[in-house]
N, C-alpha and C. Protein backbone atom coordinates (compact mmCIF):
# COMPACT_ATOMS: atom_id res chain seq x y z
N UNK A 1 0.82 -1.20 0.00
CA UNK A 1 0.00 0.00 0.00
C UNK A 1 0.86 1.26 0.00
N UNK A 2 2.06 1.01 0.69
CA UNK A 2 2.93 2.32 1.02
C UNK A 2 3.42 2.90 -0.69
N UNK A 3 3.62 1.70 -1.35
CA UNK A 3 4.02 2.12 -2.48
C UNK A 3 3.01 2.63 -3.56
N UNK A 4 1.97 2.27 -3.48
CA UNK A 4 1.02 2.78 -4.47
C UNK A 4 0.89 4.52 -3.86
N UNK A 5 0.48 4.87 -2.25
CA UNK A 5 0.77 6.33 -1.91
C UNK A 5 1.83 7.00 -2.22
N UNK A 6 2.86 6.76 -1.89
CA UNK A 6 4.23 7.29 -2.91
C UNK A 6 3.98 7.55 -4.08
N UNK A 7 3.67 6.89 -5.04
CA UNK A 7 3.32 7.30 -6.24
C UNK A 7 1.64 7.87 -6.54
N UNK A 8 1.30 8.16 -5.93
CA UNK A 8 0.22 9.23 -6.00
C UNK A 8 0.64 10.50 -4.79
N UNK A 9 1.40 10.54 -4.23
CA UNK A 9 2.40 12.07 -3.47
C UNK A 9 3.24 12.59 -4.62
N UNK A 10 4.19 11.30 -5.56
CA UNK A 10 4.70 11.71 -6.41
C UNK A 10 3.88 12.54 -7.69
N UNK A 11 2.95 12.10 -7.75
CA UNK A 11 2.47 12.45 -8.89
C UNK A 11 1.78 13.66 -8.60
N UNK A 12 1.07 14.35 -7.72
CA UNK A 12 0.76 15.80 -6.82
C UNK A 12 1.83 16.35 -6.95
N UNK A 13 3.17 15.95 -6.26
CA UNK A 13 4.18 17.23 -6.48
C UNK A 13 4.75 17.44 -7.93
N UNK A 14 4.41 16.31 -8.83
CA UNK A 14 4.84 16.85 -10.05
C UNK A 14 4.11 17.37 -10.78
N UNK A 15 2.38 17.51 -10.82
CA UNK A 15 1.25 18.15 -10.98
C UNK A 15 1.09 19.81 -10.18
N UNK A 16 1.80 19.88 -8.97
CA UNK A 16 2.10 21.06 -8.25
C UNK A 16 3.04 21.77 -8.82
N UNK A 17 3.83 20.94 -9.17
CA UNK A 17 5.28 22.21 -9.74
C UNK A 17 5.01 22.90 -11.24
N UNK A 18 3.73 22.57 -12.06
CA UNK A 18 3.03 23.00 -12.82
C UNK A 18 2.13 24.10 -12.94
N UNK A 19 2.46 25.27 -13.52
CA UNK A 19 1.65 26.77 -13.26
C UNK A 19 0.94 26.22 -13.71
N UNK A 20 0.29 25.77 -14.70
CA UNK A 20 -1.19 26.29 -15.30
C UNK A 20 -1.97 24.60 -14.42
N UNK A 21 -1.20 23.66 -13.88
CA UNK A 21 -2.29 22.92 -13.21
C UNK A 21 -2.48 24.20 -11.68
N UNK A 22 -1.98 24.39 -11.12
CA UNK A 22 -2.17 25.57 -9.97
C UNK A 22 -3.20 26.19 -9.73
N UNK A 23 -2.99 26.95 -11.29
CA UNK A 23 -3.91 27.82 -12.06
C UNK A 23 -5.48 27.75 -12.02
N UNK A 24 -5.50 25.94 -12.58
CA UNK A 24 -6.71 25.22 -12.73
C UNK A 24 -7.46 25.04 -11.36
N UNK A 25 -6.56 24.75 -10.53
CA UNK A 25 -6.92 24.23 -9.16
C UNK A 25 -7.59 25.34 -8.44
N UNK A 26 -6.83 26.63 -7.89
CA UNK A 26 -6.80 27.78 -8.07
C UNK A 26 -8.46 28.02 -8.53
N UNK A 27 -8.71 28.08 -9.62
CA UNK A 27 -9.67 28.46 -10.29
C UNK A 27 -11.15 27.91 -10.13
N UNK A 28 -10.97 26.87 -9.84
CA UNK A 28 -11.68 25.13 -9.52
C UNK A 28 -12.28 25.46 -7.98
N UNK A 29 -11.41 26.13 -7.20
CA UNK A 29 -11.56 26.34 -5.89
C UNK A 29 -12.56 27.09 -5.36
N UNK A 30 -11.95 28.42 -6.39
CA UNK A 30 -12.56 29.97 -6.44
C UNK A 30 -14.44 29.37 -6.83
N UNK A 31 -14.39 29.14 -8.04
CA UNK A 31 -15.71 28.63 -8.49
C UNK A 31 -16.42 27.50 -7.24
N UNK A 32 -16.17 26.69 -6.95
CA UNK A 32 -16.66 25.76 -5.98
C UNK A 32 -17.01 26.30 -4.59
N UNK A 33 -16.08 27.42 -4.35
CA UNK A 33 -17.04 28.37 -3.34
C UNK A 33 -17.52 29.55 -3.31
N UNK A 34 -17.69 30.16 -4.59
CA UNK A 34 -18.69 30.85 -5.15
C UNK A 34 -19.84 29.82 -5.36
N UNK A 35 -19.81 28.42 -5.64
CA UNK A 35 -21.17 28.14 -5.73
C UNK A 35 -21.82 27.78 -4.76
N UNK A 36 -20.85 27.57 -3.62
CA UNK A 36 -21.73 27.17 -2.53
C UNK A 36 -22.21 28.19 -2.04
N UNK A 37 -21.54 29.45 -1.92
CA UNK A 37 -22.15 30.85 -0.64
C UNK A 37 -23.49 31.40 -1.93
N UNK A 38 -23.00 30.67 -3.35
CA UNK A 38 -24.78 31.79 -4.14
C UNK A 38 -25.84 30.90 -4.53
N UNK A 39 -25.48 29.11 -4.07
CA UNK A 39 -26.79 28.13 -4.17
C UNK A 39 -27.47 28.51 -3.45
N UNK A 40 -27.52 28.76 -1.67
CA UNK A 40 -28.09 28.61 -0.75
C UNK A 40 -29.17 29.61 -1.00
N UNK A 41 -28.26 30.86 -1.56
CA UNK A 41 -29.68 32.23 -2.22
C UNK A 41 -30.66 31.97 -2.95
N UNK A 42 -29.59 31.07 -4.13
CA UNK A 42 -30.87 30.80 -5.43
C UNK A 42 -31.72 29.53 -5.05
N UNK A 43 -31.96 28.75 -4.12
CA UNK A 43 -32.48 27.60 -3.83
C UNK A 43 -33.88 28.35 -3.04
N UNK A 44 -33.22 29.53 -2.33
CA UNK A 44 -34.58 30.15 -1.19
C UNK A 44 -35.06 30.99 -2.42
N UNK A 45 -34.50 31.50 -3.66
CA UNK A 45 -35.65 31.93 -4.78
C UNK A 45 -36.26 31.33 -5.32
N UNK A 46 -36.08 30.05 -5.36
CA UNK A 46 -36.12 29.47 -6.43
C UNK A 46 -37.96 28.67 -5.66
N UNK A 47 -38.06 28.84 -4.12
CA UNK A 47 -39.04 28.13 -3.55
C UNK A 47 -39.99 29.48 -3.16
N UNK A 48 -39.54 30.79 -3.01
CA UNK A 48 -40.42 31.59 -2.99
C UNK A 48 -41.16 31.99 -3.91
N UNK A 49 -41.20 31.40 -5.17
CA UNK A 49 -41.65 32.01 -6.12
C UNK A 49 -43.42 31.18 -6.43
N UNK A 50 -44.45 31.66 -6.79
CA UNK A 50 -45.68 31.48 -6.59
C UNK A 50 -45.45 30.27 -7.74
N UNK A 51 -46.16 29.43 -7.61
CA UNK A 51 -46.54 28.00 -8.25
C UNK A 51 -48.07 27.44 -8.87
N UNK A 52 -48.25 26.93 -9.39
CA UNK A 52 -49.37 26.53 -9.82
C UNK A 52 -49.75 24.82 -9.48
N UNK A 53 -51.35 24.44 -8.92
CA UNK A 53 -51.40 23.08 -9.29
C UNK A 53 -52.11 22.70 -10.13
N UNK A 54 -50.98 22.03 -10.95
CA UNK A 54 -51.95 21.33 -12.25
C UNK A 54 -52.67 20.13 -11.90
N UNK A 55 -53.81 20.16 -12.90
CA UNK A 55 -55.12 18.92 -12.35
C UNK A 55 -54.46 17.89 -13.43
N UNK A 56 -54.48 16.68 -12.83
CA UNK A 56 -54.04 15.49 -13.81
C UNK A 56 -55.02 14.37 -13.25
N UNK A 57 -56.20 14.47 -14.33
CA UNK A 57 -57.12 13.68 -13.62
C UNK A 57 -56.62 12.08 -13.62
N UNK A 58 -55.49 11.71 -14.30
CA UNK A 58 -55.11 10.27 -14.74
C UNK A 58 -54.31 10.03 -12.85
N UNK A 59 -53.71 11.11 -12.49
CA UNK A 59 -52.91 10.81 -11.09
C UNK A 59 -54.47 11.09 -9.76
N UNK A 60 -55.39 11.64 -10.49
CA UNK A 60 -56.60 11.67 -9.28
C UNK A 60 -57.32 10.62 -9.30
N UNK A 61 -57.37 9.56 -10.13
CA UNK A 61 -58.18 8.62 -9.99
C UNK A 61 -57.36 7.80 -8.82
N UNK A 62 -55.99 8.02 -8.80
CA UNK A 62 -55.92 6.80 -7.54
C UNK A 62 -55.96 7.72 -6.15
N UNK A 63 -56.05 6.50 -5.26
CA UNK A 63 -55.83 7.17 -3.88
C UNK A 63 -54.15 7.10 -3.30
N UNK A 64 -53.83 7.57 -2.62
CA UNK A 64 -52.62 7.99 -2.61
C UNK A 64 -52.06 6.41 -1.48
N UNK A 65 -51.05 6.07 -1.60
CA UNK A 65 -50.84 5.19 -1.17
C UNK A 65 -49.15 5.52 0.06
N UNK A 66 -49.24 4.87 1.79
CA UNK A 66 -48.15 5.17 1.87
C UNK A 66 -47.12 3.50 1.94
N UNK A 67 -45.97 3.82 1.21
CA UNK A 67 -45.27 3.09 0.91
C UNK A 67 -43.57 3.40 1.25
N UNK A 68 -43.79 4.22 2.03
CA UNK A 68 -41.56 4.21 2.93
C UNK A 68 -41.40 3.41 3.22
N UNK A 69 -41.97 2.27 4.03
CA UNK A 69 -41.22 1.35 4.69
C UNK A 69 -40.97 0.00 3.12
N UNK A 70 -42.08 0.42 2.36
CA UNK A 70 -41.70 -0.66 1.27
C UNK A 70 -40.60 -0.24 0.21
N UNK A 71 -40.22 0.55 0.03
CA UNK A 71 -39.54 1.23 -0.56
C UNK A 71 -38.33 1.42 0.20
N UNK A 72 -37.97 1.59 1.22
CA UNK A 72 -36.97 1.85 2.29
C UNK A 72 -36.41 0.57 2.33
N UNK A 73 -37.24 -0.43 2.09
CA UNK A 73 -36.40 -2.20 2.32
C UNK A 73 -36.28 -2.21 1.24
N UNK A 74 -36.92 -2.12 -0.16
CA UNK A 74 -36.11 -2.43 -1.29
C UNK A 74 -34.91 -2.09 -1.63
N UNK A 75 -35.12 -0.53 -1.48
CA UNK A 75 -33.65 -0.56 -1.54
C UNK A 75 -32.58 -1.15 -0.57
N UNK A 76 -32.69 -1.33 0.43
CA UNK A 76 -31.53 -1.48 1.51
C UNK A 76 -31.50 -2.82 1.20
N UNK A 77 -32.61 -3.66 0.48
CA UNK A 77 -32.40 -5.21 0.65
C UNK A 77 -31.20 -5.93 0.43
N UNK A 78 -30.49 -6.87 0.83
CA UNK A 78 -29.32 -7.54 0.12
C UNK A 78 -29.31 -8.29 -0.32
């Protein structure tokens, strides 16, 4: 195992000693937390905004059914 980490440390410092990977990273960074501090804004616009309910008489004919716990074991099943 020690040797496969060595050669992924190696391969970072030779990816580091590279301006324009830096650059990328750098850049990659900047963007990734600009999107986190301006999702949180556009997510609370994005739910204040007035909505409509559409009638779909094909989804009103049934009655609504609850199904988490059946659904909750399917997936988890092994």
């Amino acid at each position: 195992m020690a040797l496969k980490f060595n050669l992924w440390t190696d391969n970072w410092k030779k990816a580091w000693d590279n301006n324009v990977f830096r650059l990328y990273i750098s850049i990659i960074l900047v963007m990734f937390i600009t999107l986190i501090l301006v999702y949180g804004r556009f997510l609370d616009f994005i739910e204040e905004r007035p909505g409509s309910v559409l009638v779909d008489p094909f989804l009103n004919s049934f009655a609504p059914l609850e199904v988490t716990w059946f659904t909750f074991g399917i997936i988890y099943i092994k």
